[in-house]
C-alpha atoms as a PDB file:
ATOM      1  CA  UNK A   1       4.833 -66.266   7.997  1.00  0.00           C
ATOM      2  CA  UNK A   2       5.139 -62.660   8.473  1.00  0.00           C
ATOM      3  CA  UNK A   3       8.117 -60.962   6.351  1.00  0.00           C
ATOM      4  CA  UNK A   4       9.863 -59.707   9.450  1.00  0.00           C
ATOM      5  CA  UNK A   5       9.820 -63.429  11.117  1.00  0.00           C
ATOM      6  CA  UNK A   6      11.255 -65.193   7.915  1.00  0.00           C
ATOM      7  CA  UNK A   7      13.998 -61.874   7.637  1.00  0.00           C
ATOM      8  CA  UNK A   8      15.216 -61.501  11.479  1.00  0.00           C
ATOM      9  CA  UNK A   9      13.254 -64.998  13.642  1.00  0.00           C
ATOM     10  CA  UNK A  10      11.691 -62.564  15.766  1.00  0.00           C
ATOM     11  CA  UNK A  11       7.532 -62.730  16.434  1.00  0.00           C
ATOM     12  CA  UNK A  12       5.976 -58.798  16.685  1.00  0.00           C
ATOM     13  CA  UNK A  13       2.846 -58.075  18.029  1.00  0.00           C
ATOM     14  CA  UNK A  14       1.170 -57.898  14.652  1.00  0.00           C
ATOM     15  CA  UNK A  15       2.387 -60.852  13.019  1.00  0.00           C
ATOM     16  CA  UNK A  16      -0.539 -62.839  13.947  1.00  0.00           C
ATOM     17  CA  UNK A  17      -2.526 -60.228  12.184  1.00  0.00           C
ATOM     18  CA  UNK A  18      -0.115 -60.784   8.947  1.00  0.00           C
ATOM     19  CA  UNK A  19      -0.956 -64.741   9.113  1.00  0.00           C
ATOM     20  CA  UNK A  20      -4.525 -64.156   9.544  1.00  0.00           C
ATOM     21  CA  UNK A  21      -4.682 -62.042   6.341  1.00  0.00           C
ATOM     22  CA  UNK A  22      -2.768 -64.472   4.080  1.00  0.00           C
ATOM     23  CA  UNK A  23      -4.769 -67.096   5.551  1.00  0.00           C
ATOM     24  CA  UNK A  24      -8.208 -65.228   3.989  1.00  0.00           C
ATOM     25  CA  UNK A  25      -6.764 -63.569   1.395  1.00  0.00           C
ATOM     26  CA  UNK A  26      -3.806 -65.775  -1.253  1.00  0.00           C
ATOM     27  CA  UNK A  27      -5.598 -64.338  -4.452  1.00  0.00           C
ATOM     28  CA  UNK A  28      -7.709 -61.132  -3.627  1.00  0.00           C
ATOM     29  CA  UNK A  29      -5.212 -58.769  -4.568  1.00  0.00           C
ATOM     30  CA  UNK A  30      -5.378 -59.384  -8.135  1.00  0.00           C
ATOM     31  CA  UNK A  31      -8.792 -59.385  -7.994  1.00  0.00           C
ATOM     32  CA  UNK A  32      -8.941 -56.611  -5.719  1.00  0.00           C
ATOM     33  CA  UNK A  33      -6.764 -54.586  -8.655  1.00  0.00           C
ATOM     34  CA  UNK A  34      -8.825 -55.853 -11.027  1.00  0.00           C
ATOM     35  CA  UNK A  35     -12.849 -54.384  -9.407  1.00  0.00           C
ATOM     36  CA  UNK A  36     -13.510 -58.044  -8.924  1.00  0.00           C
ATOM     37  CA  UNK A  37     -13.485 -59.169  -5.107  1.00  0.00           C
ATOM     38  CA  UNK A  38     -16.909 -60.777  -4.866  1.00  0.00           C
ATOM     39  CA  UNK A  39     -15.155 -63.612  -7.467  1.00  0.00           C
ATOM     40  CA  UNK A  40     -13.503 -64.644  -3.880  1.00  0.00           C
ATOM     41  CA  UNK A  41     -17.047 -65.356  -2.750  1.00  0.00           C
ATOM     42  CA  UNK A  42     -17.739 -69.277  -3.115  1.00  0.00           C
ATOM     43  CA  UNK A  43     -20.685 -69.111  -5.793  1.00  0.00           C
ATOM     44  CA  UNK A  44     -22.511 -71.973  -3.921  1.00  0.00           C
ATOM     45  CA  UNK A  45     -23.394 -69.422  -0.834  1.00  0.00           C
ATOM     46  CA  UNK A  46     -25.611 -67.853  -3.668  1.00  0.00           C
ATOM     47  CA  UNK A  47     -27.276 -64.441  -2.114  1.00  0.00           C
ATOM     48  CA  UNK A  48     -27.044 -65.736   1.233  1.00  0.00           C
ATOM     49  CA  UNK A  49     -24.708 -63.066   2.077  1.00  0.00           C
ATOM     50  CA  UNK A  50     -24.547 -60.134   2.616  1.00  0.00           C
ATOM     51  CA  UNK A  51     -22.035 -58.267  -0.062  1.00  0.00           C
ATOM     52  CA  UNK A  52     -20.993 -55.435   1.766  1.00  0.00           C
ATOM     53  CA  UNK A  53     -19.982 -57.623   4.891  1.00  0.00           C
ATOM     54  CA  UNK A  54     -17.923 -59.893   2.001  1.00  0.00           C
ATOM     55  CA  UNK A  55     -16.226 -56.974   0.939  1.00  0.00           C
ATOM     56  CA  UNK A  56     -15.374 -55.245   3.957  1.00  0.00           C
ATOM     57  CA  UNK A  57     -13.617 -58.442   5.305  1.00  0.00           C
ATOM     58  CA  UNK A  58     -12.124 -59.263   1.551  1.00  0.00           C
ATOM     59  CA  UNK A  59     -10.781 -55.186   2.757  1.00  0.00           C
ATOM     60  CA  UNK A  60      -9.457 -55.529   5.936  1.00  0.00           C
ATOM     61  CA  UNK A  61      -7.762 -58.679   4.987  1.00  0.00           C
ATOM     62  CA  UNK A  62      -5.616 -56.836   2.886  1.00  0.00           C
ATOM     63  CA  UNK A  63      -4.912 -54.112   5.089  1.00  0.00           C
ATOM     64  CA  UNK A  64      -3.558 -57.092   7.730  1.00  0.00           C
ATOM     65  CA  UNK A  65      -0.701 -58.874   5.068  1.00  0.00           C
ATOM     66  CA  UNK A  66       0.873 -55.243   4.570  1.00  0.00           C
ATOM     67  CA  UNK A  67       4.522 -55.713   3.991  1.00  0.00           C
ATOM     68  CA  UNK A  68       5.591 -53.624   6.854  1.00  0.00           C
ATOM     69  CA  UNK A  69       3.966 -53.981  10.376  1.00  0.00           C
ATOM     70  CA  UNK A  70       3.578 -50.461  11.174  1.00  0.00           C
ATOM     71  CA  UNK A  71       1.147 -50.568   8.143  1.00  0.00           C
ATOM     72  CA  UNK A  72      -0.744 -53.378   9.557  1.00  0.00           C
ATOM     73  CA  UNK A  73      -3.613 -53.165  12.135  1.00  0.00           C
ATOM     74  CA  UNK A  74      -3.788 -54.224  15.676  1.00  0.00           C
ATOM     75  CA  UNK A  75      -5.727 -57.995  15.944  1.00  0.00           C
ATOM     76  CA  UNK A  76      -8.271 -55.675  17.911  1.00  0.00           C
ATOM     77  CA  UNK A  77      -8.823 -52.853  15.384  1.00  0.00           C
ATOM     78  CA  UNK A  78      -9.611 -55.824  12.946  1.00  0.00           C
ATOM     79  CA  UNK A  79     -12.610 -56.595  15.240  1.00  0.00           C
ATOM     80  CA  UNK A  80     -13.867 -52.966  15.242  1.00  0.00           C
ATOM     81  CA  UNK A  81     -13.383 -52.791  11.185  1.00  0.00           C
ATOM     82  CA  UNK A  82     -15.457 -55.850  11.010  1.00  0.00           C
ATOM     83  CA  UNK A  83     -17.768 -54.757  13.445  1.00  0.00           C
ATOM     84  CA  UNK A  84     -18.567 -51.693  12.200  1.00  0.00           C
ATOM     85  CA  UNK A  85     -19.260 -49.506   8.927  1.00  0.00           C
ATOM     86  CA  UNK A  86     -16.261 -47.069   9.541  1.00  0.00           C
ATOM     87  CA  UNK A  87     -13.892 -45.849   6.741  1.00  0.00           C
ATOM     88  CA  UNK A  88     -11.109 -48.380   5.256  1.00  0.00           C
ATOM     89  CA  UNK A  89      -7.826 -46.727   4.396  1.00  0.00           C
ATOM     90  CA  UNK A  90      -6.943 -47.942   1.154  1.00  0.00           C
ATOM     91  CA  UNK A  91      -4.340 -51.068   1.061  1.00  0.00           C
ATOM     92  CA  UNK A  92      -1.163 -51.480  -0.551  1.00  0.00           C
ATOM     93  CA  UNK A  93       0.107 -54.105  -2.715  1.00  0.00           C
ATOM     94  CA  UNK A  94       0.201 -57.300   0.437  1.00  0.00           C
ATOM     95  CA  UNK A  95       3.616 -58.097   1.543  1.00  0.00           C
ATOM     96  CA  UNK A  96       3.391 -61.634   0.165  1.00  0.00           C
ATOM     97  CA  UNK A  97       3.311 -60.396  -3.275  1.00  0.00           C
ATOM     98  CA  UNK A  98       5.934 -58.611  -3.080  1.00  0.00           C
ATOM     99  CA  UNK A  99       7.833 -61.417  -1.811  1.00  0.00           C
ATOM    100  CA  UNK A 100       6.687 -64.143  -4.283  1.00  0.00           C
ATOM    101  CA  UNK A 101       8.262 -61.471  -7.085  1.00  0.00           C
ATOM    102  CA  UNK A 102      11.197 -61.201  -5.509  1.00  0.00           C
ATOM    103  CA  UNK A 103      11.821 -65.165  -5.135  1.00  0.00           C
ATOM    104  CA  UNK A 104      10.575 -65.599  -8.543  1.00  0.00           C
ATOM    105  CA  UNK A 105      13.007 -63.166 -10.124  1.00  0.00           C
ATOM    106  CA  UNK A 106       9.707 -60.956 -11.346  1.00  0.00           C
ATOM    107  CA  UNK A 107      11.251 -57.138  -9.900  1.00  0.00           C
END
């Protein structure tokens, strides 16, 4: 669930596009951080794929589980990023990280 559902109940616009990220995306922070995001790729697609598509999805996923919604983009700006071969902005660290710490006593 999106941060701002589980703090105040209420459903924004862009917390579908939250979901959708943490849906692709539970562990490619870390390896995001750590110049390893084709490890994401299930090794049994082999080079069927194309590995800047892979990456470019593995990048807007992360831009969609931004802790704060104004950060996140619109369901149908995901659609052109995926579409196309336009500049990323760089992503923070995902909102559910953050969160996780926090529970766990980590910050």
């Amino acid at each position: 669930m999106a941060p701002e559902y589980t703090i105040s109940g209420l459903f924004f616009i862009k917390s579908d596009v939250y979901s959708f990220g943490v849906l692709l995306l539970e562990i490619a922070w870390r390896l995001w951080k750590e110049d390893t995001p084709m490890k994401l790729v299930d090794a049994s697609l082999g080079d069927s794929f194309n590995i800047s598509e892979a990456l470019r999805c593995i990048h807007v996923g992360l831009l969609c589980v931004q802790l704060h919604p104004d950060n996140r983009p619109h369901m149908a700006y995901v659609i052109f990023m995926l579409s196309g071969e336009n500049i990323l902005r760089e992503p923070k660290e995902p909102g559910f990280l953050v969160a996780r710490m926090k529970t766990a006593g980590e910050c």
